[in-house]
Protein backbone atom coordinates (compact mmCIF):
# COMPACT_ATOMS: atom_id res chain seq x y z
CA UNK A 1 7.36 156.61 56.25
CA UNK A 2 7.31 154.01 58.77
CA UNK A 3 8.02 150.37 57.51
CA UNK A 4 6.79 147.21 59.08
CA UNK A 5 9.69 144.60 58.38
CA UNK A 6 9.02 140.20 58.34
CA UNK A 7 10.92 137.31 57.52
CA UNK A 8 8.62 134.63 56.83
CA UNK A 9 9.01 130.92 56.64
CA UNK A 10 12.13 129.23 57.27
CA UNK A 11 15.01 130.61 58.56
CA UNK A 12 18.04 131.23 56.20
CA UNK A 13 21.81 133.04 56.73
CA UNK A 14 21.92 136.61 55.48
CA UNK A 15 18.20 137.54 56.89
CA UNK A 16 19.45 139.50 59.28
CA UNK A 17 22.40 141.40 56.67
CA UNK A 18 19.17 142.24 54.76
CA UNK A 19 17.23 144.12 58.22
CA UNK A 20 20.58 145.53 58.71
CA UNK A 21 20.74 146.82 55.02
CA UNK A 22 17.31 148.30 55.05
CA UNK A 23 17.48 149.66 58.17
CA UNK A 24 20.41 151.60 57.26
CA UNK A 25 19.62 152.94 54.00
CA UNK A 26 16.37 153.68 55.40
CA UNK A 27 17.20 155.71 58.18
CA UNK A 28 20.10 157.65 56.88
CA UNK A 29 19.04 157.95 53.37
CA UNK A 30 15.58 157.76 52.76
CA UNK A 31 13.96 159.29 56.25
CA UNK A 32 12.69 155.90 56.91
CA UNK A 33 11.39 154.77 60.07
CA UNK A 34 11.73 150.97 60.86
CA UNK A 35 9.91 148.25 63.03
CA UNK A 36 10.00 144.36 63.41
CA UNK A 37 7.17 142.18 63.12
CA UNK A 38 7.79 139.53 65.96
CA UNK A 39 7.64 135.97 64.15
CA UNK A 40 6.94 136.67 60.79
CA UNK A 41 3.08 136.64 59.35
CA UNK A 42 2.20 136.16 63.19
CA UNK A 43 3.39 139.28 64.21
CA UNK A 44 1.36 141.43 61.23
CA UNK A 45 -1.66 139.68 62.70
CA UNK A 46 -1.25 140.23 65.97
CA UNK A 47 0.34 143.46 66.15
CA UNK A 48 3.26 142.19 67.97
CA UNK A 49 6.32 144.31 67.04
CA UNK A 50 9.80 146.08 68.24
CA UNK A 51 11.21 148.89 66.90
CA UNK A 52 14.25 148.62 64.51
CA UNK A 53 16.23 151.87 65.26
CA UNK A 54 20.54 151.98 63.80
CA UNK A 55 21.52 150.59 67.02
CA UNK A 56 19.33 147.56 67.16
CA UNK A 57 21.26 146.06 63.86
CA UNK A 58 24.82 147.02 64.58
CA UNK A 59 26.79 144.48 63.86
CA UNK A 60 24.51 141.31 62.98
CA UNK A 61 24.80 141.24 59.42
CA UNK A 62 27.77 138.15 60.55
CA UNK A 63 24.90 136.22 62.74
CA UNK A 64 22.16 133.87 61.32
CA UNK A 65 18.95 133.48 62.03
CA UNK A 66 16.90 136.46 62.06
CA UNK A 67 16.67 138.74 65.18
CA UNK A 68 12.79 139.09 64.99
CA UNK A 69 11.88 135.55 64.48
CA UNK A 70 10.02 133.48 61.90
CA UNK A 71 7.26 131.35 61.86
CA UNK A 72 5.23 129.47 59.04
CA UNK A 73 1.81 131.30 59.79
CA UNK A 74 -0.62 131.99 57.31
CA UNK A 75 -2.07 135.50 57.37
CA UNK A 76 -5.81 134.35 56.06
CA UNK A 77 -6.31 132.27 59.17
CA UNK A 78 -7.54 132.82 61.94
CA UNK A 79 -7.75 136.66 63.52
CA UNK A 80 -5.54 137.04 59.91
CA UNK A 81 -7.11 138.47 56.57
CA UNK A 82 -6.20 141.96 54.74
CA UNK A 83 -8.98 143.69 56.48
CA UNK A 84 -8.02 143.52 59.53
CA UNK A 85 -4.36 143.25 58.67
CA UNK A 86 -4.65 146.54 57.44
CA UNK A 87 -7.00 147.80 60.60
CA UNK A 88 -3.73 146.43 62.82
CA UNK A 89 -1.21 148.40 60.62
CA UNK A 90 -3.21 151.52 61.04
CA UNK A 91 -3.32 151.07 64.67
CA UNK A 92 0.02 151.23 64.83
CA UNK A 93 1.14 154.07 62.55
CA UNK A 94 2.76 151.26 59.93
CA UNK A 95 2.77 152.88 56.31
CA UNK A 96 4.08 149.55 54.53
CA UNK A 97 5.56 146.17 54.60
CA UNK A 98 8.68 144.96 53.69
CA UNK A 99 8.69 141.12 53.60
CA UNK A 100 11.04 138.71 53.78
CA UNK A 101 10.57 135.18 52.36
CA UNK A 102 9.73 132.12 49.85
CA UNK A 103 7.51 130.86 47.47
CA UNK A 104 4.93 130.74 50.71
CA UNK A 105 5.36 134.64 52.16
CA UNK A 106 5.45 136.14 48.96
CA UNK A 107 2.21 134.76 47.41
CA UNK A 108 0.68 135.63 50.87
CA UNK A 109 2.21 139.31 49.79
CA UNK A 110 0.36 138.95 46.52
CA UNK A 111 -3.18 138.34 47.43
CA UNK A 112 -2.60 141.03 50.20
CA UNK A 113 -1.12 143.58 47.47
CA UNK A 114 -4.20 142.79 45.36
CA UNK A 115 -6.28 144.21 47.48
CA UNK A 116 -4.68 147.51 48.45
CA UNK A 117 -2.12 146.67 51.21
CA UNK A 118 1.53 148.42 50.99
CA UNK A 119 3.95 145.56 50.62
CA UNK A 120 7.35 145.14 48.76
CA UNK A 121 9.20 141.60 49.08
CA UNK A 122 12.88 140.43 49.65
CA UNK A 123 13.65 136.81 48.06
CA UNK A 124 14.42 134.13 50.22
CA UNK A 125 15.28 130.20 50.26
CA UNK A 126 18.00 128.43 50.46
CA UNK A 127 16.74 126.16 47.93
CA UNK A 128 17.26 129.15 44.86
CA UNK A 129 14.02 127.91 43.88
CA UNK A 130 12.62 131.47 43.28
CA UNK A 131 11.90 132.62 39.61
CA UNK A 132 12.52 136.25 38.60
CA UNK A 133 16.00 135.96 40.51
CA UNK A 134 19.27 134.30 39.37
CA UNK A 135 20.17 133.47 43.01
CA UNK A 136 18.68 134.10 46.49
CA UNK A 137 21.05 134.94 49.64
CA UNK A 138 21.02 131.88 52.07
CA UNK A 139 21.83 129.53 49.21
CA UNK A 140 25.74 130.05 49.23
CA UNK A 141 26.07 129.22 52.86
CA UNK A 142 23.40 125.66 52.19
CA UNK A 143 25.85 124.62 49.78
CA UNK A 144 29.06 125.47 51.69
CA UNK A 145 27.80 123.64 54.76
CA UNK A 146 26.49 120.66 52.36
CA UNK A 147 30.04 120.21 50.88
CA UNK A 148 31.86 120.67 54.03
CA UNK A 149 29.71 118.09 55.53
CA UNK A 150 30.38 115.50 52.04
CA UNK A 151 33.87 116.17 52.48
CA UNK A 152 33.79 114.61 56.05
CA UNK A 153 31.36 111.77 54.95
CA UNK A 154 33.60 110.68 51.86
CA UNK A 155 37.08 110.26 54.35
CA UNK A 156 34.72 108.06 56.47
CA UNK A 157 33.43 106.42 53.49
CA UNK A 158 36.91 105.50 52.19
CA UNK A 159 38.13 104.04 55.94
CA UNK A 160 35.58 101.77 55.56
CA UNK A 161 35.11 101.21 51.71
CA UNK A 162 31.31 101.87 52.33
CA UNK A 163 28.64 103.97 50.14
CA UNK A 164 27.62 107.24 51.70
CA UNK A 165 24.32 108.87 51.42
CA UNK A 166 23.89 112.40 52.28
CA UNK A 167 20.52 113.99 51.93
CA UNK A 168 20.48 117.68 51.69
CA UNK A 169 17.21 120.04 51.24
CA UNK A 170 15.82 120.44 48.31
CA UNK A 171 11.38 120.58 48.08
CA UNK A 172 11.10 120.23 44.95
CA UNK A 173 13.86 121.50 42.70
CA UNK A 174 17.56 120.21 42.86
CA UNK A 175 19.96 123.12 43.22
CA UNK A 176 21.74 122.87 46.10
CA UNK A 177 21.81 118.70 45.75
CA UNK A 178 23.36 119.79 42.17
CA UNK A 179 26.12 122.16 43.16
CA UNK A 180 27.14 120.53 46.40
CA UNK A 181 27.32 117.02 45.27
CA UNK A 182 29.28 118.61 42.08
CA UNK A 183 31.60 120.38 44.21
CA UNK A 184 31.89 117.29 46.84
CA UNK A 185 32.77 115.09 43.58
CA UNK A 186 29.29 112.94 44.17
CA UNK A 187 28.63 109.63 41.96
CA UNK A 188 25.42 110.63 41.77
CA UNK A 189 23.31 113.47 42.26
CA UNK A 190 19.55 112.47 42.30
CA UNK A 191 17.43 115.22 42.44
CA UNK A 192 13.53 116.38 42.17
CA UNK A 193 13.77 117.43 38.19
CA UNK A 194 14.90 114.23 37.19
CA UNK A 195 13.32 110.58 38.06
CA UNK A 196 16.05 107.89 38.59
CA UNK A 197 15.80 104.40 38.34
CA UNK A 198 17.55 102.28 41.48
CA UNK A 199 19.14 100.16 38.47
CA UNK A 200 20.85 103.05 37.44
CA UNK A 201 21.69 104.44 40.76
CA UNK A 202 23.25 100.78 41.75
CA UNK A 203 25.22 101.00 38.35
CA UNK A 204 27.12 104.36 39.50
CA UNK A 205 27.39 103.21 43.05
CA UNK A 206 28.97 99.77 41.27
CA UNK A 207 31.04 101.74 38.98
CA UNK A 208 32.48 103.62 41.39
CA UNK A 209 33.31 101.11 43.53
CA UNK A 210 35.16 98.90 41.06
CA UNK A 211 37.64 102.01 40.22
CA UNK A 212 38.47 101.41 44.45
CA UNK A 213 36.29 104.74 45.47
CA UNK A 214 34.33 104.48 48.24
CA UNK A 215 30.83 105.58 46.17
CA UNK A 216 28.71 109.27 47.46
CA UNK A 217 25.47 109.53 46.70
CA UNK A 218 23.72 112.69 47.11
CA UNK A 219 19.67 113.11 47.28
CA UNK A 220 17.42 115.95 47.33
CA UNK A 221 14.82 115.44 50.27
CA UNK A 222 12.16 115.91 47.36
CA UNK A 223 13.93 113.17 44.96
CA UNK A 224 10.79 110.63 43.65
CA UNK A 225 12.05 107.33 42.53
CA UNK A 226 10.54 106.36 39.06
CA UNK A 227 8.59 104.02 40.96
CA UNK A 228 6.93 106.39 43.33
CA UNK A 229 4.27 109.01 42.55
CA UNK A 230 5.46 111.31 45.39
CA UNK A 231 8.11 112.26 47.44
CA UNK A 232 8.92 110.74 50.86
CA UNK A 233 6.74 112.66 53.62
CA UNK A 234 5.44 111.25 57.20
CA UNK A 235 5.53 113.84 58.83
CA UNK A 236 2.04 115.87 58.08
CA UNK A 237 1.73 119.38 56.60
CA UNK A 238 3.30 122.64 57.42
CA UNK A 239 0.68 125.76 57.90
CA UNK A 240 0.45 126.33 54.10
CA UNK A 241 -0.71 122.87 53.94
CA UNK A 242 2.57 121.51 52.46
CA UNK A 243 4.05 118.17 53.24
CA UNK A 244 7.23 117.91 55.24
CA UNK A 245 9.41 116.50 53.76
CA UNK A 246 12.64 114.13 54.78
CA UNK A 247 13.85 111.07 55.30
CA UNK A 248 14.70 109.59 51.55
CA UNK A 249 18.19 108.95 52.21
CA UNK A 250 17.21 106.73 55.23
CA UNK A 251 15.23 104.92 52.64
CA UNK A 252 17.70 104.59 49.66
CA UNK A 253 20.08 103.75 52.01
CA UNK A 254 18.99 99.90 52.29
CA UNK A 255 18.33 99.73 48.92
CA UNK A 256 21.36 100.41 47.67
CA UNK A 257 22.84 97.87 49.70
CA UNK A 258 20.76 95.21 48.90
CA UNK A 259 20.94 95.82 45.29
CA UNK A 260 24.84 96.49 45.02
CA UNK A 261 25.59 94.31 48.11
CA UNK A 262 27.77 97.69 49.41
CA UNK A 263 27.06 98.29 52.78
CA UNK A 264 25.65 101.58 52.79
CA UNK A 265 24.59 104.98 55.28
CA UNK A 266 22.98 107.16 55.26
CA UNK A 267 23.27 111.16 56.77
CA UNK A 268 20.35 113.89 56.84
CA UNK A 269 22.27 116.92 56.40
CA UNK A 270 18.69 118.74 57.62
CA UNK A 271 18.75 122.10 59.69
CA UNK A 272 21.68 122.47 60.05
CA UNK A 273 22.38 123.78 56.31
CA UNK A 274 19.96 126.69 57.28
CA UNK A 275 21.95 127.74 60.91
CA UNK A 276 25.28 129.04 61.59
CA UNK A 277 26.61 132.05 60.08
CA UNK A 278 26.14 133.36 56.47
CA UNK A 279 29.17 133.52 54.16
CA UNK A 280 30.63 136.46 52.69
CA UNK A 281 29.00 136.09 49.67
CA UNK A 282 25.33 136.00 51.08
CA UNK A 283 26.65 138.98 53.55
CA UNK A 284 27.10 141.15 50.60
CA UNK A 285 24.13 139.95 48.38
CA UNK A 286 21.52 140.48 51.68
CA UNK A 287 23.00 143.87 52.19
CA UNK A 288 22.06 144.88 48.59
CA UNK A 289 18.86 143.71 48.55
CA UNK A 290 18.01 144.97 52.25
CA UNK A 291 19.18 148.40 50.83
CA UNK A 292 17.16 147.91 47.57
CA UNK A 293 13.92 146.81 49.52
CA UNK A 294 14.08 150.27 51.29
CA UNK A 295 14.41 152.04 47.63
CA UNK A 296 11.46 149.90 46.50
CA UNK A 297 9.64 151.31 49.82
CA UNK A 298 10.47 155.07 49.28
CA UNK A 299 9.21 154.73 45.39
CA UNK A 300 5.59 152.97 46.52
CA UNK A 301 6.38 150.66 44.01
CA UNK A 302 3.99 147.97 45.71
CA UNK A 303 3.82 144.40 44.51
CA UNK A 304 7.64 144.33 43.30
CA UNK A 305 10.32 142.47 44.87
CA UNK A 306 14.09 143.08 44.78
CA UNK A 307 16.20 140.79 42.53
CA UNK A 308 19.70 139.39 41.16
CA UNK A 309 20.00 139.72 37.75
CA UNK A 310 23.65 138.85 36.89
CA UNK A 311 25.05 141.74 39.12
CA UNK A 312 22.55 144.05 39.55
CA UNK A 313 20.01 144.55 41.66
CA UNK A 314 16.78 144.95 39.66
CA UNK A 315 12.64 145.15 40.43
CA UNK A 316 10.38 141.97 39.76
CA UNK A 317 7.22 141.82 40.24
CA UNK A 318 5.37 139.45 42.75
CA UNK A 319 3.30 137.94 39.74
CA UNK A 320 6.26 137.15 37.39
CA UNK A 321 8.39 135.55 41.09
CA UNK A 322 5.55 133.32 41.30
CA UNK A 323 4.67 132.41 38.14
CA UNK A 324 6.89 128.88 38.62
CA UNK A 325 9.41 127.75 40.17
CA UNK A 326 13.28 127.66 39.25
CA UNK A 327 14.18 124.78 38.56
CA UNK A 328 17.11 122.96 37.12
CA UNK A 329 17.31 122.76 33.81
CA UNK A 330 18.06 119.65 31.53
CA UNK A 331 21.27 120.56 30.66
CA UNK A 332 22.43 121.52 34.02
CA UNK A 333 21.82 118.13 35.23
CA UNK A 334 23.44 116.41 31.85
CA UNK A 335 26.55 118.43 32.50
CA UNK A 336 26.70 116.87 35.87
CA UNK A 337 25.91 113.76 34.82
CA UNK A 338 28.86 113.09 33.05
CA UNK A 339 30.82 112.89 36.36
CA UNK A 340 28.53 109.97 37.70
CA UNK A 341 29.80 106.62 38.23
């Protein structure tokens, strides 16, 4: 068999442990044959690959990024479409997919699964935002990078007795926000589930800073005030048709100054939670599910996706991972809640 491989969307640490994991089980185990797709849903289109033989994944399971690229294309657009997605895979001798991605590449695997194409999927985001899984690889690293970074804000923060804000990603559920600001000690965690009034963020920010702590404040880039219908975007939409998001910490920011009279800054955490290398936790979990994603292959079992559950790698379907998103539950966020202010 001869396996097409993607990742899909945006980067994340640990893609390349999972080519690395498939690629070996594959080969050695299961008489697999391997190639890239250059870019993610790009590449499938246009037929742009490189092959994937042992040597081209010794030793990057330690590296991030992904060593055949990404991109945010949709594969109805265009030249794109299952017909002559599956004309192009023909062509070049590719039995099946294995893809490697979000909310975004795996419906895109759905619709092309419902019509006949060979595809398996591998879970991705750092945002754990994926149902059907109890964690994705890529979100371990997010929040040790997150943390590390709070850490660093809250010594600047008490030097200068000011509030800090540090925005981390988050679209449109709260877990990383959640378990880095818990682990950074935040004041307050404000996060996508859970509409927040600016009264009571300036009444954690106050209470904070009467105790003589210099007050951290921790936001989900898809946080909505209770006064807003939406969450900040000015930057137009992504290929899916998605708004990007960022930039709500720049605007809480002055807001929690004015109404505390605290001065107040603000830090995008952005990219960088995505870059740099994986931990050894994602390391391991991407290995699994690489090696998984190649068992899924060998079985045809089309239309599943590898997952977490507790320690175990199990077999979800694409249907039941995309059925809604993960998000945090109520009593998550009450249990962190008790640490505000």
């Amino acid at each position: 068999m001869r396996i097409g491989i993607l990742t899909s969307g945006g980067d994340c640490p640990g893609l390349n442990a999972v080519i690395r994991g498939a690629v070996l089980k594959g080969t050695e185990i299961n008489g697999q044959e391997f190639v890239g797709f250059r870019d993610g849903w790009r590449g499938v289109v246009a037929g742009d690959i490189i092959d994937l033989p042992r040597l081209a994944v010794r030793g990057i399971a330690k590296e991030g990024g992904t060593i055949i690229g990404t991109s945010r294309t949709n594969p109805f657009e265009g030249d794109g479409g299952p017909e002559r997605i599956q004309a192009t895979l023909d062509r070049l001798g590719i039995d099946a997919i294995i893809a490697i991605g979000g909310e975004g590449t795996l419906a895109a695997a759905k619709r092309l699964t419902d019509v006949g194409l060979k595809i398996v999927g591998v879970p991705k985001t750092i945002d754990n935002d994926l149902n059907g899984t109890d964690y994705t690889f890529g979100f371990d690293t997010a929040i040790e990078i997150a943390t590390e970074a709070m850490d660093r804000l809250r010594t600047t923060g008490d030097s200068h007795s000011r509030c800090m804000v540090a925005e981390v990603m988050g679209r449109h559920v709260g877990w990383i926000a959640l378990h880095s600001g818990m682990a950074a000690g935040a004041h307050a965690i404000l996060i996508p589930e859970q509409k927040t009034s600016l009264e009571q963020i300036g009444a954690w920010v106050r209470s904070a800073a009467d105790r003589g702590r210099a007050p951290l404040v921790v936001v989900a880039e898809g946080w909505v005030p209770n006064h807003a219908d939406d969450a900040h975007s000015e930057r137009g939409l992504d290929a899916f048709g998605r708004p990007r998001l960022g930039g709500i910490g720049e605007r809480l920011a002055p807001m929690i100054e004015e109404l505390t009279g605290i001065e107040t800054r603000a830090t995008t955490l952005g990219h960088i939670q995505r870059g740099g290398v994986p931990t050894a936790y994602d390391r391991v979990l991407a290995t699994r599910l690489g090696m998984a994603s190649s068992d899924l292959a060998q079985d045809g079992a089309w239309g599943n996706m590898v997952s977490l559950r507790g320690t175990e790698i199990e077999r979800v379907g694409f249907e039941e991972a995309l059925t809604a998103l993960k998000t945090v539950p109520q009593h998550r966020y009450d249990e962190a809640a008790m640490l505000f202010g």
